[in-house]
C-alpha atoms as a PDB file:
ATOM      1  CA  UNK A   1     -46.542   7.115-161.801  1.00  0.00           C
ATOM      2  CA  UNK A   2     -45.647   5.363-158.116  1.00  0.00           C
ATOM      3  CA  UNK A   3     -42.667   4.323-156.815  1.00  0.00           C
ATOM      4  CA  UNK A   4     -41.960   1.806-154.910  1.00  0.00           C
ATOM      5  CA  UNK A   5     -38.932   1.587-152.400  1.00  0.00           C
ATOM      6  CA  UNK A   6     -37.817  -0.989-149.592  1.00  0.00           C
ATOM      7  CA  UNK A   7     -34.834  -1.907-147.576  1.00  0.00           C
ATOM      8  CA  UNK A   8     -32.914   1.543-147.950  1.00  0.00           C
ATOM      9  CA  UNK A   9     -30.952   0.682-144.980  1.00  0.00           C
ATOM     10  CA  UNK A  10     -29.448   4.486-144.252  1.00  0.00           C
ATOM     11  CA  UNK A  11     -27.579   4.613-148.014  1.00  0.00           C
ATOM     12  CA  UNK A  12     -27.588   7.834-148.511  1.00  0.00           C
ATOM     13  CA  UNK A  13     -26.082   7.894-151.858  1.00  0.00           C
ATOM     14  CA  UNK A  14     -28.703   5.936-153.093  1.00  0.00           C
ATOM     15  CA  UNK A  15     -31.521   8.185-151.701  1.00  0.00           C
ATOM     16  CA  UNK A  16     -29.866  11.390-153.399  1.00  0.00           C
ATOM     17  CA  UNK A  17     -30.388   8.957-156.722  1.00  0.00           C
ATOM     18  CA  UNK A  18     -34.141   8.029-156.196  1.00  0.00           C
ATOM     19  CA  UNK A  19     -34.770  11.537-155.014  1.00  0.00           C
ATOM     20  CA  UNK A  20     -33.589  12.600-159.088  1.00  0.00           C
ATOM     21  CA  UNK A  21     -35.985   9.303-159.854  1.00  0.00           C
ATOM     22  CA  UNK A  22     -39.238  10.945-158.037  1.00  0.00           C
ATOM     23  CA  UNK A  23     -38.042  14.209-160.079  1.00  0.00           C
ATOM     24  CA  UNK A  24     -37.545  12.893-163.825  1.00  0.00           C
ATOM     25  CA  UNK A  25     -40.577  10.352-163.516  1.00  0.00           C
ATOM     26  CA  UNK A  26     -43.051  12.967-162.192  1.00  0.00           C
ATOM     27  CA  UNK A  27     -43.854  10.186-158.934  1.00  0.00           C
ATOM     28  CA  UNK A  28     -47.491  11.305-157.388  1.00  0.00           C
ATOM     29  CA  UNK A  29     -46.872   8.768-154.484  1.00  0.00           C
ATOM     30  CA  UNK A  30     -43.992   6.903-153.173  1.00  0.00           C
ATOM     31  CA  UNK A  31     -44.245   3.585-151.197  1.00  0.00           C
ATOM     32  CA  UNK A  32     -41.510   2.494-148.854  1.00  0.00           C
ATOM     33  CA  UNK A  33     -41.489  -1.033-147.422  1.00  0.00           C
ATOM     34  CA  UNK A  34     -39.280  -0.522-144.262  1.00  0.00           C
ATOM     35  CA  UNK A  35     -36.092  -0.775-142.962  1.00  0.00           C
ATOM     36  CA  UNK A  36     -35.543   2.710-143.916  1.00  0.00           C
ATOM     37  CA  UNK A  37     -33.423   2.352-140.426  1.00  0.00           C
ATOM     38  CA  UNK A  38     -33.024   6.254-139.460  1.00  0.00           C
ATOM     39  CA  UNK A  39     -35.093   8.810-140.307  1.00  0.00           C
ATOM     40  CA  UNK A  40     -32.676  11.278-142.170  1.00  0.00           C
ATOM     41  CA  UNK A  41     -33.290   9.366-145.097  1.00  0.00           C
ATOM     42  CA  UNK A  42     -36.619  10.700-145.185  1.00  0.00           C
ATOM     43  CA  UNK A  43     -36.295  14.092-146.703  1.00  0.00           C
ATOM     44  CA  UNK A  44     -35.199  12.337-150.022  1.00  0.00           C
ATOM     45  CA  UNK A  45     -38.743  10.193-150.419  1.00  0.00           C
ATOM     46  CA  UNK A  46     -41.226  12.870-148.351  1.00  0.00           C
ATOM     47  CA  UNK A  47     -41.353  15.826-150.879  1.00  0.00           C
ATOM     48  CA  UNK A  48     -44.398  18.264-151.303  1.00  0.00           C
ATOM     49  CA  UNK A  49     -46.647  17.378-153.350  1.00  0.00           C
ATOM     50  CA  UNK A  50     -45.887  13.917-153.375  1.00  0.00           C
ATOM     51  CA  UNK A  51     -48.106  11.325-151.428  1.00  0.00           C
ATOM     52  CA  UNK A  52     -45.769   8.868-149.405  1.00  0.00           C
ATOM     53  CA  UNK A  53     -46.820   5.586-147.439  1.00  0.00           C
ATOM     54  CA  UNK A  54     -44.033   3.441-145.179  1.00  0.00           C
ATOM     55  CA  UNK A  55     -44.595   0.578-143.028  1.00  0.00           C
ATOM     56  CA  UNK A  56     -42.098  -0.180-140.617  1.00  0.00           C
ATOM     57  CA  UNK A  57     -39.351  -2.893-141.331  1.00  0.00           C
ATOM     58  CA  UNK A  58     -37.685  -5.387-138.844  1.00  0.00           C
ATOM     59  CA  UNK A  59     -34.412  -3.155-138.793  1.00  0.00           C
ATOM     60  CA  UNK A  60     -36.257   0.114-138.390  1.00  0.00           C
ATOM     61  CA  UNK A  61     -34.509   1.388-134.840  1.00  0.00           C
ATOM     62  CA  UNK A  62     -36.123   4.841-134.463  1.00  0.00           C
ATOM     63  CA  UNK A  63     -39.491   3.943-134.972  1.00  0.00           C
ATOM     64  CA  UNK A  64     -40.795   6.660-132.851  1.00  0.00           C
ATOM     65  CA  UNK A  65     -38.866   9.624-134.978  1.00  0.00           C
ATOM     66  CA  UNK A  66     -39.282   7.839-138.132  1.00  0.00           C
ATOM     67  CA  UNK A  67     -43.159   8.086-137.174  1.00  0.00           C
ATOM     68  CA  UNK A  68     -43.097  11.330-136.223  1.00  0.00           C
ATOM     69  CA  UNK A  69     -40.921  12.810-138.878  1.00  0.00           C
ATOM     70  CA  UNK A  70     -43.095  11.356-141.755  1.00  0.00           C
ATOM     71  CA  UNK A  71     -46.234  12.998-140.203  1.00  0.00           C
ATOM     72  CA  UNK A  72     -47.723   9.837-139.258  1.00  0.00           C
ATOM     73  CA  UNK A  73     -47.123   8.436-142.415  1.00  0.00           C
ATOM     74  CA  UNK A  74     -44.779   5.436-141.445  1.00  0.00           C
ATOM     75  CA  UNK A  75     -47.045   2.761-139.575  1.00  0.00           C
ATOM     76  CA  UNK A  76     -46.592  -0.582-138.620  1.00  0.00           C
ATOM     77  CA  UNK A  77     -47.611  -3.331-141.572  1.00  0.00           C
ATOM     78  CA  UNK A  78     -49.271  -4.717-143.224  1.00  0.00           C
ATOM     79  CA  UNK A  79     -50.948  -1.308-143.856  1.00  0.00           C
ATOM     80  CA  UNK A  80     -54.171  -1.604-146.189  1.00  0.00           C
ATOM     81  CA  UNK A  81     -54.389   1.911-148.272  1.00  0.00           C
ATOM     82  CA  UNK A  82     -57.218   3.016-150.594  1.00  0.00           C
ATOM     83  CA  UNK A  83     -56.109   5.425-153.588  1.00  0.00           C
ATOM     84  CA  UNK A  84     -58.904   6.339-156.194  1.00  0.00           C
ATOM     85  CA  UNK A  85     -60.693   2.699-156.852  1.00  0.00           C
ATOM     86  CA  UNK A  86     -57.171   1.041-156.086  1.00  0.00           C
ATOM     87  CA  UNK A  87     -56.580  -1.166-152.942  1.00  0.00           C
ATOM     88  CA  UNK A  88     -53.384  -1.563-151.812  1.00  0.00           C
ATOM     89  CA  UNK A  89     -51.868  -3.731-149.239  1.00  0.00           C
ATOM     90  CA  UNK A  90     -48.333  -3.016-147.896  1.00  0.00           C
ATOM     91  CA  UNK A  91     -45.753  -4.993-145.815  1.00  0.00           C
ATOM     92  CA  UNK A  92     -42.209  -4.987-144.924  1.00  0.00           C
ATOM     93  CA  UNK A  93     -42.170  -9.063-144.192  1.00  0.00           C
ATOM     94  CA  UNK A  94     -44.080 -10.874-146.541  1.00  0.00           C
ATOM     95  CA  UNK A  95     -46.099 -12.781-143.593  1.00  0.00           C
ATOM     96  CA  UNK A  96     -49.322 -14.319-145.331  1.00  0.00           C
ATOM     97  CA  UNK A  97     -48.276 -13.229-148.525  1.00  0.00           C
ATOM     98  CA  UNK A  98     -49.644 -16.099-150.185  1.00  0.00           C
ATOM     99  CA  UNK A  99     -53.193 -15.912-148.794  1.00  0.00           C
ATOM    100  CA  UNK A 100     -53.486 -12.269-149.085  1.00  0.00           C
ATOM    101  CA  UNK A 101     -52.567 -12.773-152.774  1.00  0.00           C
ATOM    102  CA  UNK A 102     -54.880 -14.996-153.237  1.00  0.00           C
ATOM    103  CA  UNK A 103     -57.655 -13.334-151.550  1.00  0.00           C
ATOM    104  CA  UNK A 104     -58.544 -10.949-154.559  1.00  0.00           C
ATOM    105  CA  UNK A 105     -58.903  -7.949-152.714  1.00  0.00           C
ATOM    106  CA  UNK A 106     -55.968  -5.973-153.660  1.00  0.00           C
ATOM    107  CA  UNK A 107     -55.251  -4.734-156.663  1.00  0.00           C
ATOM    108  CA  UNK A 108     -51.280  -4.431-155.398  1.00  0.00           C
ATOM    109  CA  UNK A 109     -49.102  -5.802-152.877  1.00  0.00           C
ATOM    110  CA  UNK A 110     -46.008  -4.406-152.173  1.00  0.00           C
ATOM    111  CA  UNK A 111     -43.160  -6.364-149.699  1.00  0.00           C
ATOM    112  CA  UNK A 112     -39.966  -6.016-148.880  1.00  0.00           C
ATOM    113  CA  UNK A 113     -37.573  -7.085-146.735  1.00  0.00           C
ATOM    114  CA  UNK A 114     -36.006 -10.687-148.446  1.00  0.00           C
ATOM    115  CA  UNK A 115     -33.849  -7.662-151.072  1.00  0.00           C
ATOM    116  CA  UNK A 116     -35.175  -9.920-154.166  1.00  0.00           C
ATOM    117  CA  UNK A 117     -37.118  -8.917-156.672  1.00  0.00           C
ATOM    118  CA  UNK A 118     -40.811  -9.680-157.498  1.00  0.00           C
ATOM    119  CA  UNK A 119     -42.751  -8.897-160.099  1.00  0.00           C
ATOM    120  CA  UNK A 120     -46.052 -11.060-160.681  1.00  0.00           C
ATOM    121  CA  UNK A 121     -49.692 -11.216-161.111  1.00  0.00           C
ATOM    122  CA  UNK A 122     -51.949 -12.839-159.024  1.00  0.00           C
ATOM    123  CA  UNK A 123     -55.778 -13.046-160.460  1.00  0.00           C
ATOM    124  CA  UNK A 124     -56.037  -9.043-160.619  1.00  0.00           C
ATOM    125  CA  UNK A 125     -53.795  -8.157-158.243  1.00  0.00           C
ATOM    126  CA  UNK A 126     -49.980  -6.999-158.935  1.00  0.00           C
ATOM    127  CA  UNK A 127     -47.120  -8.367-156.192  1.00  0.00           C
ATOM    128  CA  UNK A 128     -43.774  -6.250-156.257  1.00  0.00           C
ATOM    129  CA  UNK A 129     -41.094  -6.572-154.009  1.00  0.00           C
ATOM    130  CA  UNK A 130     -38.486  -3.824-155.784  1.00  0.00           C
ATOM    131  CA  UNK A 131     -35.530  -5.642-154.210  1.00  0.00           C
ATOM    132  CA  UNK A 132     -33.098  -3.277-151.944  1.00  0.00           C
ATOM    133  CA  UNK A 133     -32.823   0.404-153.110  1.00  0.00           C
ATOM    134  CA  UNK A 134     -29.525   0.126-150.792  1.00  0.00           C
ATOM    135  CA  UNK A 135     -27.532  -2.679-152.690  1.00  0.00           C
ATOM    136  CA  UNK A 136     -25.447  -3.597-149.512  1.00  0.00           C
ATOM    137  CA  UNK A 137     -26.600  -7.350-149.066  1.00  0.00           C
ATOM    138  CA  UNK A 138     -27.201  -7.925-153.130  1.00  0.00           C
ATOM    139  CA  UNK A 139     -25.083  -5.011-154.748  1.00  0.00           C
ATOM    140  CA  UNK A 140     -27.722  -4.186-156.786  1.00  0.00           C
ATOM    141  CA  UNK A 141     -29.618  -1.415-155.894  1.00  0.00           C
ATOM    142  CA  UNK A 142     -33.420  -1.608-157.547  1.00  0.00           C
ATOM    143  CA  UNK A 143     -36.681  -0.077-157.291  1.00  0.00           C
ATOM    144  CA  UNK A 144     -39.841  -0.147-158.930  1.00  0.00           C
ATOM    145  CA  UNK A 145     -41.810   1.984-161.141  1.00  0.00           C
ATOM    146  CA  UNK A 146     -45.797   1.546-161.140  1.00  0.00           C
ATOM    147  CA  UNK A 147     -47.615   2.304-163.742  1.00  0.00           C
ATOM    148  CA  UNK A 148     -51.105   1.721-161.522  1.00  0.00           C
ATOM    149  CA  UNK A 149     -53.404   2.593-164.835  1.00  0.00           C
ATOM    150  CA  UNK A 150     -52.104  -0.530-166.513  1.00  0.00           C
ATOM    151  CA  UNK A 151     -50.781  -2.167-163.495  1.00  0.00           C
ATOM    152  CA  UNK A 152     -47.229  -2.424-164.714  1.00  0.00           C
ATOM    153  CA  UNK A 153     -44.003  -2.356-162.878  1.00  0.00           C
ATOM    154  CA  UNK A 154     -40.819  -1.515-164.007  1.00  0.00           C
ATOM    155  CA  UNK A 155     -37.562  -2.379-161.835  1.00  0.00           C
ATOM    156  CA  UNK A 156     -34.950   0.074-162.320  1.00  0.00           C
ATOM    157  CA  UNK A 157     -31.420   0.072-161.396  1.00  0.00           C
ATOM    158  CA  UNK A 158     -30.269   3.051-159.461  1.00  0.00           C
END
């Protein structure tokens, strides 16, 4: 199971809660879509054993420690990543969205950034945006579940 994650905006309630999430759900890999913001969020979605990807969002003001305290593994987007047979692409802003939906290339894209929720299919490909894990612009506080096998995603409230 995957998890996707964007716009956590330094809420660090909400982290504690999707930390339990990567927990209960048994998450292999965690995808955050920026504006994480600081990077002491990050020991609640970088856990051992658990492979994590972030791109960089447009609020993201410690770029350089937020890069270095993921390892590397917070890079500016879009950000193309291969798992198994599955091709991902990854943004904070949905820039070219449309094309690179349409392109047939990925089997997911996952954006962030607008704190609405997604959830579509393009030809083969599945489009999430999991809305704002922080809930300060919306309230709501979402993320996704991926279920890359079937290519399902579940939004859950947190």
């Amino acid at each position: 199971m995957w998890l996707v994650v964007s716009d956590s905006h330094d809420n660090i309630l909400k982290m504690k809660e999707i930390e339990k999430i990567i927990e209960k759900e048994k998450i292999t890999t965690v995808f955050h879509c920026g504006d994480f913001v600081a990077p002491f969020v990050l020991p609640y979605l970088v856990k051992d054993g658990v492979n994590f990807f972030g791109v960089f969002g447009n609020n993201d003001g410690e770029k350089l420690l937020l890069f270095q305290k993921s390892n590397g593994r917070i890079r500016p987007g879009p950000l193309e990543i291969t798992i198994g047979d599955y091709k991902i692409m990854m943004m904070h802003e949905p820039y070219a969205l449309k094309s690179i939906e349409k392109s047939n290339i990925y089997d997911f894209v996952f954006f962030g950034h607008t704190h609405e929720i997604v959830e579509r299919k393009e030809g083969d490909a599945l489009i999430v945006n999991p809305g704002e894990s922080s809930g300060w612009l919306t309230g709501v506080s979402t993320v996704a579940l991926i279920e890359p096998l079937e290519k399902k995603a579940k939004i859950i409230k947190i």
